[in-house]
N, C-alpha and C. Protein backbone atom coordinates (compact mmCIF):
# COMPACT_ATOMS: atom_id res chain seq x y z
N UNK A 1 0.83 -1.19 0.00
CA UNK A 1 0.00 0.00 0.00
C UNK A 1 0.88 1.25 0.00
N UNK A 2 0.26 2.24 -0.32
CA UNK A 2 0.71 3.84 -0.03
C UNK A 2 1.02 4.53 1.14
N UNK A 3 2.14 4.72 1.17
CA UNK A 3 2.66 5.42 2.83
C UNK A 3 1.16 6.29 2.95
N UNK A 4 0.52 6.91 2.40
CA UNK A 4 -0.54 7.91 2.41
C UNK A 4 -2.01 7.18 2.96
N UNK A 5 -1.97 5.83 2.21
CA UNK A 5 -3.11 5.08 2.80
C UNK A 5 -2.80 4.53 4.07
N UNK A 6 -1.58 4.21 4.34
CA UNK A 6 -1.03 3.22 5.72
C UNK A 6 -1.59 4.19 6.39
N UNK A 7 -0.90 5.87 6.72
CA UNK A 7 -1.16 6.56 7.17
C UNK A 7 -2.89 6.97 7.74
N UNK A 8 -3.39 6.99 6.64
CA UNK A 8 -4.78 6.90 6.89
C UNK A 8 -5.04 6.29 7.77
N UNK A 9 -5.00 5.09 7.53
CA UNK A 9 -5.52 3.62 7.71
C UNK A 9 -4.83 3.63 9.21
N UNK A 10 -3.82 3.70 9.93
CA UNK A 10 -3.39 3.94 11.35
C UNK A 10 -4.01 4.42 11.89
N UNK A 11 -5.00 5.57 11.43
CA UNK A 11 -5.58 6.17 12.68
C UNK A 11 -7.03 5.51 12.82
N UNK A 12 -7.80 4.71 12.25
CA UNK A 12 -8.74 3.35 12.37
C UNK A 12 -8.19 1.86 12.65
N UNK A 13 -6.88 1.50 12.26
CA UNK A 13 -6.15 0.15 12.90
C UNK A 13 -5.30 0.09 12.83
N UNK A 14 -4.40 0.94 13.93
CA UNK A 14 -2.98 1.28 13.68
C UNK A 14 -2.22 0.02 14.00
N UNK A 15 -2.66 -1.39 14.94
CA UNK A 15 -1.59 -2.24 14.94
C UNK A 15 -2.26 -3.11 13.79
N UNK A 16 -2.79 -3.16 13.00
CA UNK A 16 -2.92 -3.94 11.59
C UNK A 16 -1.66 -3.55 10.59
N UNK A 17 -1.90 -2.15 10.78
CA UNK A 17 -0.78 -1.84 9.84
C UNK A 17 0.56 -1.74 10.41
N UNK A 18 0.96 -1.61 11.59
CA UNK A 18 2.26 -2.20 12.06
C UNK A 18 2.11 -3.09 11.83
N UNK A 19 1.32 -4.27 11.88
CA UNK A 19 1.75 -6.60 11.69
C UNK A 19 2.01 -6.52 10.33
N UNK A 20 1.19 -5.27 9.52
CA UNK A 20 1.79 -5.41 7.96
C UNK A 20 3.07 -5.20 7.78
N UNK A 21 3.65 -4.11 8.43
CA UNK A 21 4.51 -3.48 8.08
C UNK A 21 5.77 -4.73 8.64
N UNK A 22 5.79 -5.40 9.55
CA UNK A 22 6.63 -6.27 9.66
C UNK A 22 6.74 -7.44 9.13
N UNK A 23 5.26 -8.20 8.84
CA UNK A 23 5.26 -8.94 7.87
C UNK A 23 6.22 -9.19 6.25
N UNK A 24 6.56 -7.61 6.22
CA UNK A 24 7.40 -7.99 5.23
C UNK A 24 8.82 -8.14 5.43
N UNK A 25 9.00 -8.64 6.35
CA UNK A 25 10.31 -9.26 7.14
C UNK A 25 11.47 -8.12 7.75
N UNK A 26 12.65 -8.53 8.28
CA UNK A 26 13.16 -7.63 8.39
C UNK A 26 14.10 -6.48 7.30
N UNK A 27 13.85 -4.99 7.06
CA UNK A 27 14.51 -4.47 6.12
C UNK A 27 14.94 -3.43 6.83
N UNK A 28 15.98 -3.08 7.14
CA UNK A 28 16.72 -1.86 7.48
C UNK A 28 16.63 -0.53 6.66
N UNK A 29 16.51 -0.68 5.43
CA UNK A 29 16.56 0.68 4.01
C UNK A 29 14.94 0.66 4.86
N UNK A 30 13.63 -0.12 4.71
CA UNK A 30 12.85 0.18 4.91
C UNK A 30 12.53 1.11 6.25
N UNK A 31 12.76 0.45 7.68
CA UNK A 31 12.76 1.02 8.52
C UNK A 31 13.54 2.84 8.45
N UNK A 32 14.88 2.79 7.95
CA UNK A 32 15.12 4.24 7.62
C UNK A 32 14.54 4.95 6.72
N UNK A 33 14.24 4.20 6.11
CA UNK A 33 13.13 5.27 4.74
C UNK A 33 12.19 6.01 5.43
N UNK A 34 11.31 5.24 6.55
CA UNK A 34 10.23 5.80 7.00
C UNK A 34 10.55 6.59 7.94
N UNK A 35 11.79 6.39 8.48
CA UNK A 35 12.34 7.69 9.37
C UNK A 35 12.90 8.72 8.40
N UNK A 36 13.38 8.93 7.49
CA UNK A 36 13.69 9.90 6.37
C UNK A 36 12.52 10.59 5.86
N UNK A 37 11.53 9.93 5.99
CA UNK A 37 9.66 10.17 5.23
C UNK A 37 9.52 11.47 6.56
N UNK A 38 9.78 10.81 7.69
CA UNK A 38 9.15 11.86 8.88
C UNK A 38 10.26 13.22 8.53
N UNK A 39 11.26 12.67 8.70
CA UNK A 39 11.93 14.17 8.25
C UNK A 39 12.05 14.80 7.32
N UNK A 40 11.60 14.70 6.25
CA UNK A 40 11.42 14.92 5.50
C UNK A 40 10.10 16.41 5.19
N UNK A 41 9.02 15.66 5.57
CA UNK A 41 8.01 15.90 6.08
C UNK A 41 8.42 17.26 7.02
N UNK A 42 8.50 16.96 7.79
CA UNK A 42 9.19 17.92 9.13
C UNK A 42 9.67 19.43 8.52
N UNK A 43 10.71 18.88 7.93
CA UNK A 43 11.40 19.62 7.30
C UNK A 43 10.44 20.98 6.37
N UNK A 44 9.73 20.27 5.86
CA UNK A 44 8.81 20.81 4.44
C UNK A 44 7.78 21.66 5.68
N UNK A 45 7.32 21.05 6.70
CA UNK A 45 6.57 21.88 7.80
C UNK A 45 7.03 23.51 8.13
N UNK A 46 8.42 23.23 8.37
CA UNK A 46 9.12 24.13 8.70
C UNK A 46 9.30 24.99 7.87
N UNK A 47 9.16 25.12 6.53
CA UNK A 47 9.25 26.10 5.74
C UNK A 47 8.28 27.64 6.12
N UNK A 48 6.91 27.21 5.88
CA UNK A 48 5.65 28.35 6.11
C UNK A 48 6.23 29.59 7.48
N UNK A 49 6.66 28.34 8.62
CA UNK A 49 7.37 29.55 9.81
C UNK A 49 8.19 30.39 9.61
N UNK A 50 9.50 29.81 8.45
CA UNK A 50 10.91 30.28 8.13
C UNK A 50 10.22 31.77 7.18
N UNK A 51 9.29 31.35 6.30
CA UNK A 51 8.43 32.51 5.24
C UNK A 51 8.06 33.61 6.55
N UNK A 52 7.35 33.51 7.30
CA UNK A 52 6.93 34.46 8.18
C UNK A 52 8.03 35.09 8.95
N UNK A 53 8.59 34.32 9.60
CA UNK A 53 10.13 35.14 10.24
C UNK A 53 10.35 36.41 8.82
N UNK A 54 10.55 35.78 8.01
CA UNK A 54 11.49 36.38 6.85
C UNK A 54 10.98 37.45 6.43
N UNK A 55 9.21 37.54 6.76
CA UNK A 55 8.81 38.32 6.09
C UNK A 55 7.70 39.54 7.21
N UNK A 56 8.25 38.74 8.35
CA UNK A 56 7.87 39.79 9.02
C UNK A 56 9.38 40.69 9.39
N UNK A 57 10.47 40.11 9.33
CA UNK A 57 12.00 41.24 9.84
C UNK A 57 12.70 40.71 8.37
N UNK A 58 12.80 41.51 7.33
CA UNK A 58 13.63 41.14 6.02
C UNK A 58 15.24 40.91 6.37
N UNK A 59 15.77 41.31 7.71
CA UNK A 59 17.49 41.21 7.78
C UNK A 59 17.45 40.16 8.32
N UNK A 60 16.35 38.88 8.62
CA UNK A 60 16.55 37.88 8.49
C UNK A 60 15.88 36.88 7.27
N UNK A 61 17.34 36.27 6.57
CA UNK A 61 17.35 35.46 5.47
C UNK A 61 16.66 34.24 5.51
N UNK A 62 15.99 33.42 4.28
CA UNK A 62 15.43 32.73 4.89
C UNK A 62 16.12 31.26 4.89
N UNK A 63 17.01 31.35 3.94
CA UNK A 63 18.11 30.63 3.33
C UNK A 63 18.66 30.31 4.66
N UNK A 64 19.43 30.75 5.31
CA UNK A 64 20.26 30.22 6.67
C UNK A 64 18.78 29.58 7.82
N UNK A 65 18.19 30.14 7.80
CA UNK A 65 16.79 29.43 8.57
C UNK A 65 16.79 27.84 8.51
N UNK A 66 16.23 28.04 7.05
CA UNK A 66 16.22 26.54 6.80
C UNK A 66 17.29 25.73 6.97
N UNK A 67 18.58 26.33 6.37
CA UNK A 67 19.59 25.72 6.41
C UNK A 67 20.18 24.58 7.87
N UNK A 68 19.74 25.44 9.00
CA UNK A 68 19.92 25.53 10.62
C UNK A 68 18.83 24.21 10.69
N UNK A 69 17.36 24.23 10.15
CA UNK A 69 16.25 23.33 10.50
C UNK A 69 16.53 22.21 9.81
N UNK A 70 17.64 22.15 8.92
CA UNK A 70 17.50 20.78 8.19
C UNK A 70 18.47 19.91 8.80
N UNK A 71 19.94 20.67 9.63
CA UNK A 71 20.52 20.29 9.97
C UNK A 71 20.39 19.71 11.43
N UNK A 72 19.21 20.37 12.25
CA UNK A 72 18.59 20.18 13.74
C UNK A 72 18.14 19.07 13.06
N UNK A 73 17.07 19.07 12.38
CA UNK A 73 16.54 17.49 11.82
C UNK A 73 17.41 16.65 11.33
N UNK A 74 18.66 16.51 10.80
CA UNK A 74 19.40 15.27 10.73
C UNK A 74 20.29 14.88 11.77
N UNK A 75 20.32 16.06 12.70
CA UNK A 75 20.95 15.59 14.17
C UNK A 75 20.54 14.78 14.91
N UNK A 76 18.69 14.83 14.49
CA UNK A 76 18.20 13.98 15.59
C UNK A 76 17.87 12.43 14.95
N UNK A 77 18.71 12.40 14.21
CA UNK A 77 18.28 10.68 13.42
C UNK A 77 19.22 9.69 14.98
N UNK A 78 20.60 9.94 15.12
CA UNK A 78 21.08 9.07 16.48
C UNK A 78 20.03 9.17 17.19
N UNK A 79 19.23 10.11 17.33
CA UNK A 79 18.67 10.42 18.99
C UNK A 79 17.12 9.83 18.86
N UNK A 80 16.54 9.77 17.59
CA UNK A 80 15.66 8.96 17.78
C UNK A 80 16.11 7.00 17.51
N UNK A 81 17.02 6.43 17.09
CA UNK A 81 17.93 4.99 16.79
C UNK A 81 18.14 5.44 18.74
N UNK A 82 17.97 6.15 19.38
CA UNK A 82 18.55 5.94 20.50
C UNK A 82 17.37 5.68 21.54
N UNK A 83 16.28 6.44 21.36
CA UNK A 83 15.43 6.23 22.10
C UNK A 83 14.28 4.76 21.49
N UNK A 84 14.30 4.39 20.40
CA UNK A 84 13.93 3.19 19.92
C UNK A 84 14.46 1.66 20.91
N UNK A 85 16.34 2.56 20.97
CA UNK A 85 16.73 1.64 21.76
C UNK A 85 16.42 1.43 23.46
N UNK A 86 16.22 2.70 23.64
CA UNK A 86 15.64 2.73 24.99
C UNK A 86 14.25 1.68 25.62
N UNK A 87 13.19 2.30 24.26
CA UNK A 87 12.52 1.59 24.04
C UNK A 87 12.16 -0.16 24.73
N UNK A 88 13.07 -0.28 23.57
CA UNK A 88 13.73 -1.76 23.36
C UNK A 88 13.52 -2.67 25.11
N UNK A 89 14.66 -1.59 25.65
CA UNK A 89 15.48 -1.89 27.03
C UNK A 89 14.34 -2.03 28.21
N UNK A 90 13.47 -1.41 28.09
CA UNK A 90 11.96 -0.81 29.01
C UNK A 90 11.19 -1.86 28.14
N UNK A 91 10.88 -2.58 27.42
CA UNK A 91 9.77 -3.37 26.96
C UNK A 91 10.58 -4.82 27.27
N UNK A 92 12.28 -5.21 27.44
CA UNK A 92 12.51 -6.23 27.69
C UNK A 92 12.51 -6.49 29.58
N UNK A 93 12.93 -5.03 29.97
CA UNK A 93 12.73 -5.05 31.60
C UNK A 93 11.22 -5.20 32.12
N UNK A 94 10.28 -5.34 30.99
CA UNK A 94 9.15 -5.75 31.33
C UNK A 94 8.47 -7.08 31.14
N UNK A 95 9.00 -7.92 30.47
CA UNK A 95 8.75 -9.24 30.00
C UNK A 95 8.59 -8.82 28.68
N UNK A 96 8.92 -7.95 28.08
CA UNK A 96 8.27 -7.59 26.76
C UNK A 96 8.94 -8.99 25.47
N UNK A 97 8.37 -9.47 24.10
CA UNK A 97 9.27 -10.37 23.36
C UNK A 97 9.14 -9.69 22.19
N UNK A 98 9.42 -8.45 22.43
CA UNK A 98 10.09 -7.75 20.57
C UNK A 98 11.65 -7.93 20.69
N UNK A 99 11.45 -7.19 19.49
CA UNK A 99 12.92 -7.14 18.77
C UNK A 99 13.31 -5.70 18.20
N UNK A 100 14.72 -5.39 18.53
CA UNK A 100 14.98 -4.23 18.27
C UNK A 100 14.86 -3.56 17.00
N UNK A 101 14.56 -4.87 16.14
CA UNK A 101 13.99 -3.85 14.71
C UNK A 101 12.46 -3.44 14.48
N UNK A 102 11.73 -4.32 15.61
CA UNK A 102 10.47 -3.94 15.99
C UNK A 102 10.13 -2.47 16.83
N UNK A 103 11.15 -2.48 17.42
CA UNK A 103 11.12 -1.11 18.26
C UNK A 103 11.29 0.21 17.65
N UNK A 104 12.31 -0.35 16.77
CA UNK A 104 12.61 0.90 15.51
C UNK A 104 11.47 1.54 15.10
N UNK A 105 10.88 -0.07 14.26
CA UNK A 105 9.82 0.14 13.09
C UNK A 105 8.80 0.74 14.13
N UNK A 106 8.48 0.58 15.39
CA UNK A 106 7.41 1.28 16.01
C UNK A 106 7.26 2.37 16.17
N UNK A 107 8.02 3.46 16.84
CA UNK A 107 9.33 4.10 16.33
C UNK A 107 9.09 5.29 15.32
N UNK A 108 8.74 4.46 13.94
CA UNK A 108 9.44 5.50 13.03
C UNK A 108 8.16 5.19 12.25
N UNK A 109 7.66 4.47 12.50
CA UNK A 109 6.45 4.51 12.06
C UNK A 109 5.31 5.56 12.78
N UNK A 110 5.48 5.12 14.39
CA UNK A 110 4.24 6.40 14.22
C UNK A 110 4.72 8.15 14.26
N UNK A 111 6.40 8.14 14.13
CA UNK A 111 6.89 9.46 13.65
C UNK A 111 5.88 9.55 12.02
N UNK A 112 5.66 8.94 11.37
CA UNK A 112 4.98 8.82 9.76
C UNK A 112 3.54 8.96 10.00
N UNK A 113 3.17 8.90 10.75
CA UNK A 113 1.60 8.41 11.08
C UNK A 113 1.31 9.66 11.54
N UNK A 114 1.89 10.50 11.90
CA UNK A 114 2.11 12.05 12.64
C UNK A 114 2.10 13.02 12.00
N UNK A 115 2.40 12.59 10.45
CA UNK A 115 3.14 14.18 9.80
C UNK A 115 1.92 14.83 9.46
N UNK A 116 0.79 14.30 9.03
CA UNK A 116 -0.41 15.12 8.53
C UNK A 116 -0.56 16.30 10.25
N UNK A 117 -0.28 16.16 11.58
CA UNK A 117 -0.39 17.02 12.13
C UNK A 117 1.14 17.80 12.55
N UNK A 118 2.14 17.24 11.81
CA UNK A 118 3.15 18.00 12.11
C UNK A 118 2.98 19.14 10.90
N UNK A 119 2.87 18.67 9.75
CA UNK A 119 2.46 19.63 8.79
C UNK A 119 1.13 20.90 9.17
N UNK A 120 0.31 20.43 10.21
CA UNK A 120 -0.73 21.21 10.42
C UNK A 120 -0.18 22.50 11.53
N UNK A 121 0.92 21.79 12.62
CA UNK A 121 2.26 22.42 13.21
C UNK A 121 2.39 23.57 12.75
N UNK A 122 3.22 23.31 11.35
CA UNK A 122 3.99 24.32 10.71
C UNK A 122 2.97 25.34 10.03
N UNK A 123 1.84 24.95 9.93
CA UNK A 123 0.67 25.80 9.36
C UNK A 123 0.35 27.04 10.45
N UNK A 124 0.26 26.59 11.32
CA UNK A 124 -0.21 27.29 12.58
C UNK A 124 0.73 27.98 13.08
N UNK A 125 1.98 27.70 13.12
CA UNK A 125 2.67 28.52 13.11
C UNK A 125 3.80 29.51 12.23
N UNK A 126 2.79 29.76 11.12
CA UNK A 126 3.27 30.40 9.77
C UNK A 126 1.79 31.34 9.97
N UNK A 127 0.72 31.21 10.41
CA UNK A 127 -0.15 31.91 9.76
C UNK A 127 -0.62 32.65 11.07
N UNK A 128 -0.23 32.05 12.58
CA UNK A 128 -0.73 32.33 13.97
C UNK A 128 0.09 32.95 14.62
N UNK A 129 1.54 32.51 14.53
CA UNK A 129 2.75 32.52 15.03
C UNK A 129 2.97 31.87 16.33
N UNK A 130 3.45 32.54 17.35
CA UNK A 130 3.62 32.01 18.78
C UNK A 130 2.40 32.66 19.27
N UNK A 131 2.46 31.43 20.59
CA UNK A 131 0.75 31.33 20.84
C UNK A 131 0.03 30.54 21.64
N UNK A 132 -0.80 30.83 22.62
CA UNK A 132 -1.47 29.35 22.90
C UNK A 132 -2.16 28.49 21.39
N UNK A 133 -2.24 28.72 20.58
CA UNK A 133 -2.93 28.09 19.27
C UNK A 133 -1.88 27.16 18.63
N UNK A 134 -0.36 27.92 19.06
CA UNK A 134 0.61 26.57 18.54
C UNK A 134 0.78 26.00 19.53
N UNK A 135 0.83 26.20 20.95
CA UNK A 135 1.30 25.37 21.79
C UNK A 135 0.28 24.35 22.18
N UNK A 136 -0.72 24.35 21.95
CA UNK A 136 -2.25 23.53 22.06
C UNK A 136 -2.18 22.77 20.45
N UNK A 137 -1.81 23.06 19.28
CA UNK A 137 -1.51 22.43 18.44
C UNK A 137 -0.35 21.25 18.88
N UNK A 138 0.82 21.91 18.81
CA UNK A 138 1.76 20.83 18.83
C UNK A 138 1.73 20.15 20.08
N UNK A 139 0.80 20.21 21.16
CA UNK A 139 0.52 18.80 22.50
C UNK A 139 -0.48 18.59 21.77
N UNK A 140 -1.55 18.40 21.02
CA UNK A 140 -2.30 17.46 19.76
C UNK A 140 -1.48 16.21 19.69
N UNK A 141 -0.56 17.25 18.32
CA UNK A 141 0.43 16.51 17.85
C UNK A 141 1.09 15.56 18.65
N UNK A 142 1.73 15.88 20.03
CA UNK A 142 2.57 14.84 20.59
C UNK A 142 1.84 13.86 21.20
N UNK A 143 0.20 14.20 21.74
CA UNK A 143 -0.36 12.97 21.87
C UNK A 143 -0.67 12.11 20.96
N UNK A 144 -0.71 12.40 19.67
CA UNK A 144 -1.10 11.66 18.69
C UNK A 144 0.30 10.64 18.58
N UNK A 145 0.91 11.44 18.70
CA UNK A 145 2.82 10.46 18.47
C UNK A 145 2.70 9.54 19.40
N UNK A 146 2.49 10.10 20.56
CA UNK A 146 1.97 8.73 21.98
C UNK A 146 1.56 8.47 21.47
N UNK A 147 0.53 8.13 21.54
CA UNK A 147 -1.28 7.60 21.43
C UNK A 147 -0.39 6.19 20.10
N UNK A 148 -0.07 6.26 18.80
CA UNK A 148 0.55 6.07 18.12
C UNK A 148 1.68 4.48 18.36
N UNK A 149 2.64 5.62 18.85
CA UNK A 149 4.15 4.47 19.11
C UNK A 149 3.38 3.99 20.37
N UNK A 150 2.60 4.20 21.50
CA UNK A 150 2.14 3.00 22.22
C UNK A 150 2.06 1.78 21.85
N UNK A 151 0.87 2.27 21.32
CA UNK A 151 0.21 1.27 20.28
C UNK A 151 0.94 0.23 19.63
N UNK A 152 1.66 1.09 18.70
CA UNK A 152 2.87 0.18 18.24
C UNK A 152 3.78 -1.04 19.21
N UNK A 153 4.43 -0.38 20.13
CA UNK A 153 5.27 -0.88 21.41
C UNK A 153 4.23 -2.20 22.03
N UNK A 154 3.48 -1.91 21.95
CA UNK A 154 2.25 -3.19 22.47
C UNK A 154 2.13 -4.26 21.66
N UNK A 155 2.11 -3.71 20.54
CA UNK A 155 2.22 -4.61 19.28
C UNK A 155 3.45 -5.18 19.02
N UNK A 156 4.42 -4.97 19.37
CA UNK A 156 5.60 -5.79 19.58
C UNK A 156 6.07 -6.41 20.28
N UNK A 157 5.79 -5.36 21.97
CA UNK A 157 6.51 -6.31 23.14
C UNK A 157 5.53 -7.39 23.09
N UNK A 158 4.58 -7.65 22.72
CA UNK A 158 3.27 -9.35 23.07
C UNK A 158 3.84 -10.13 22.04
N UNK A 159 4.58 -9.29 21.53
CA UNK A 159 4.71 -10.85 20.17
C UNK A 159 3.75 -11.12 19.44
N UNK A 160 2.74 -10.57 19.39
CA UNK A 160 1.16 -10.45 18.43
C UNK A 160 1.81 -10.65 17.05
């Protein structure tokens, strides 16, 4: 299926489409792809804010903006491979029986499952600015990321 339909389709049976998504055995390119998809994503969010900075004070460029946001976003590729692993460590100190490429894929999947409100993020704060309207947006957003990689994490540590 379509990262666009999976997506859909997660927020009506999000561990169906995690058992799919592992079903197709283990793939590493895959698991990073879908972490590259979120940043990606992210990234493209971040633009609409960088436009408003730019165009509300012109002696800031918008070129170095982005430049700064793309590079914060590829910093955090260790740091999420790190907390996957954390993950991992907290679902085996629990009796949990996943596997660390399960933890990933949980992981980085519901980072993917997220972007339609990380994109809504960057909307809100391009057109609202700072605000209770973004800060009530993006805790949406991060419950949805919970709400999400739970889900996922359940679906792995049972061995389902």
């Amino acid at each position: 299926m379509a990262v666009t339909s999976d997506i859909v389709e997660s927020w009506r049976r999000p561990r169906q489409v995690l058992r799919r998504h592992l079903a197709r055995g283990r793939s590493e390119a895959f698991a990073f792809s879908l972490l590259f998809v979120f940043l990606l994503i992210a990234f493209i969010a971040q633009y609409p804010g960088a436009a408003r900075v730019t165009a509300l004070n012109p002696e800031v460029p918008m070129a170095p903006q982005l430049l700064a946001k793309a590079l914060g976003l590829l910093a955090t590729i260790p740091l999420f491979y790190g907390l996957a692993a954390l993950s991992r460590l907290v679902g085996k100190a629990m009796g949990g029986q996943g596997t660390w490429y399960g933890a990933r894929l949980a992981l980085f999947w519901a980072l993917v499952a997220v972007t339609p409100f990380v994109l809504l993020v960057g909307m809100v704060a391009a057109l609202i600015g700072p605000g209770l309207q973004l800060t009530v947006t993006g805790g949406v957003a991060f419950a949805a990321f919970l709400f999400q990689w739970l889900l996922g994490l359940t679906v792995i540590e049972q061995g389902e």
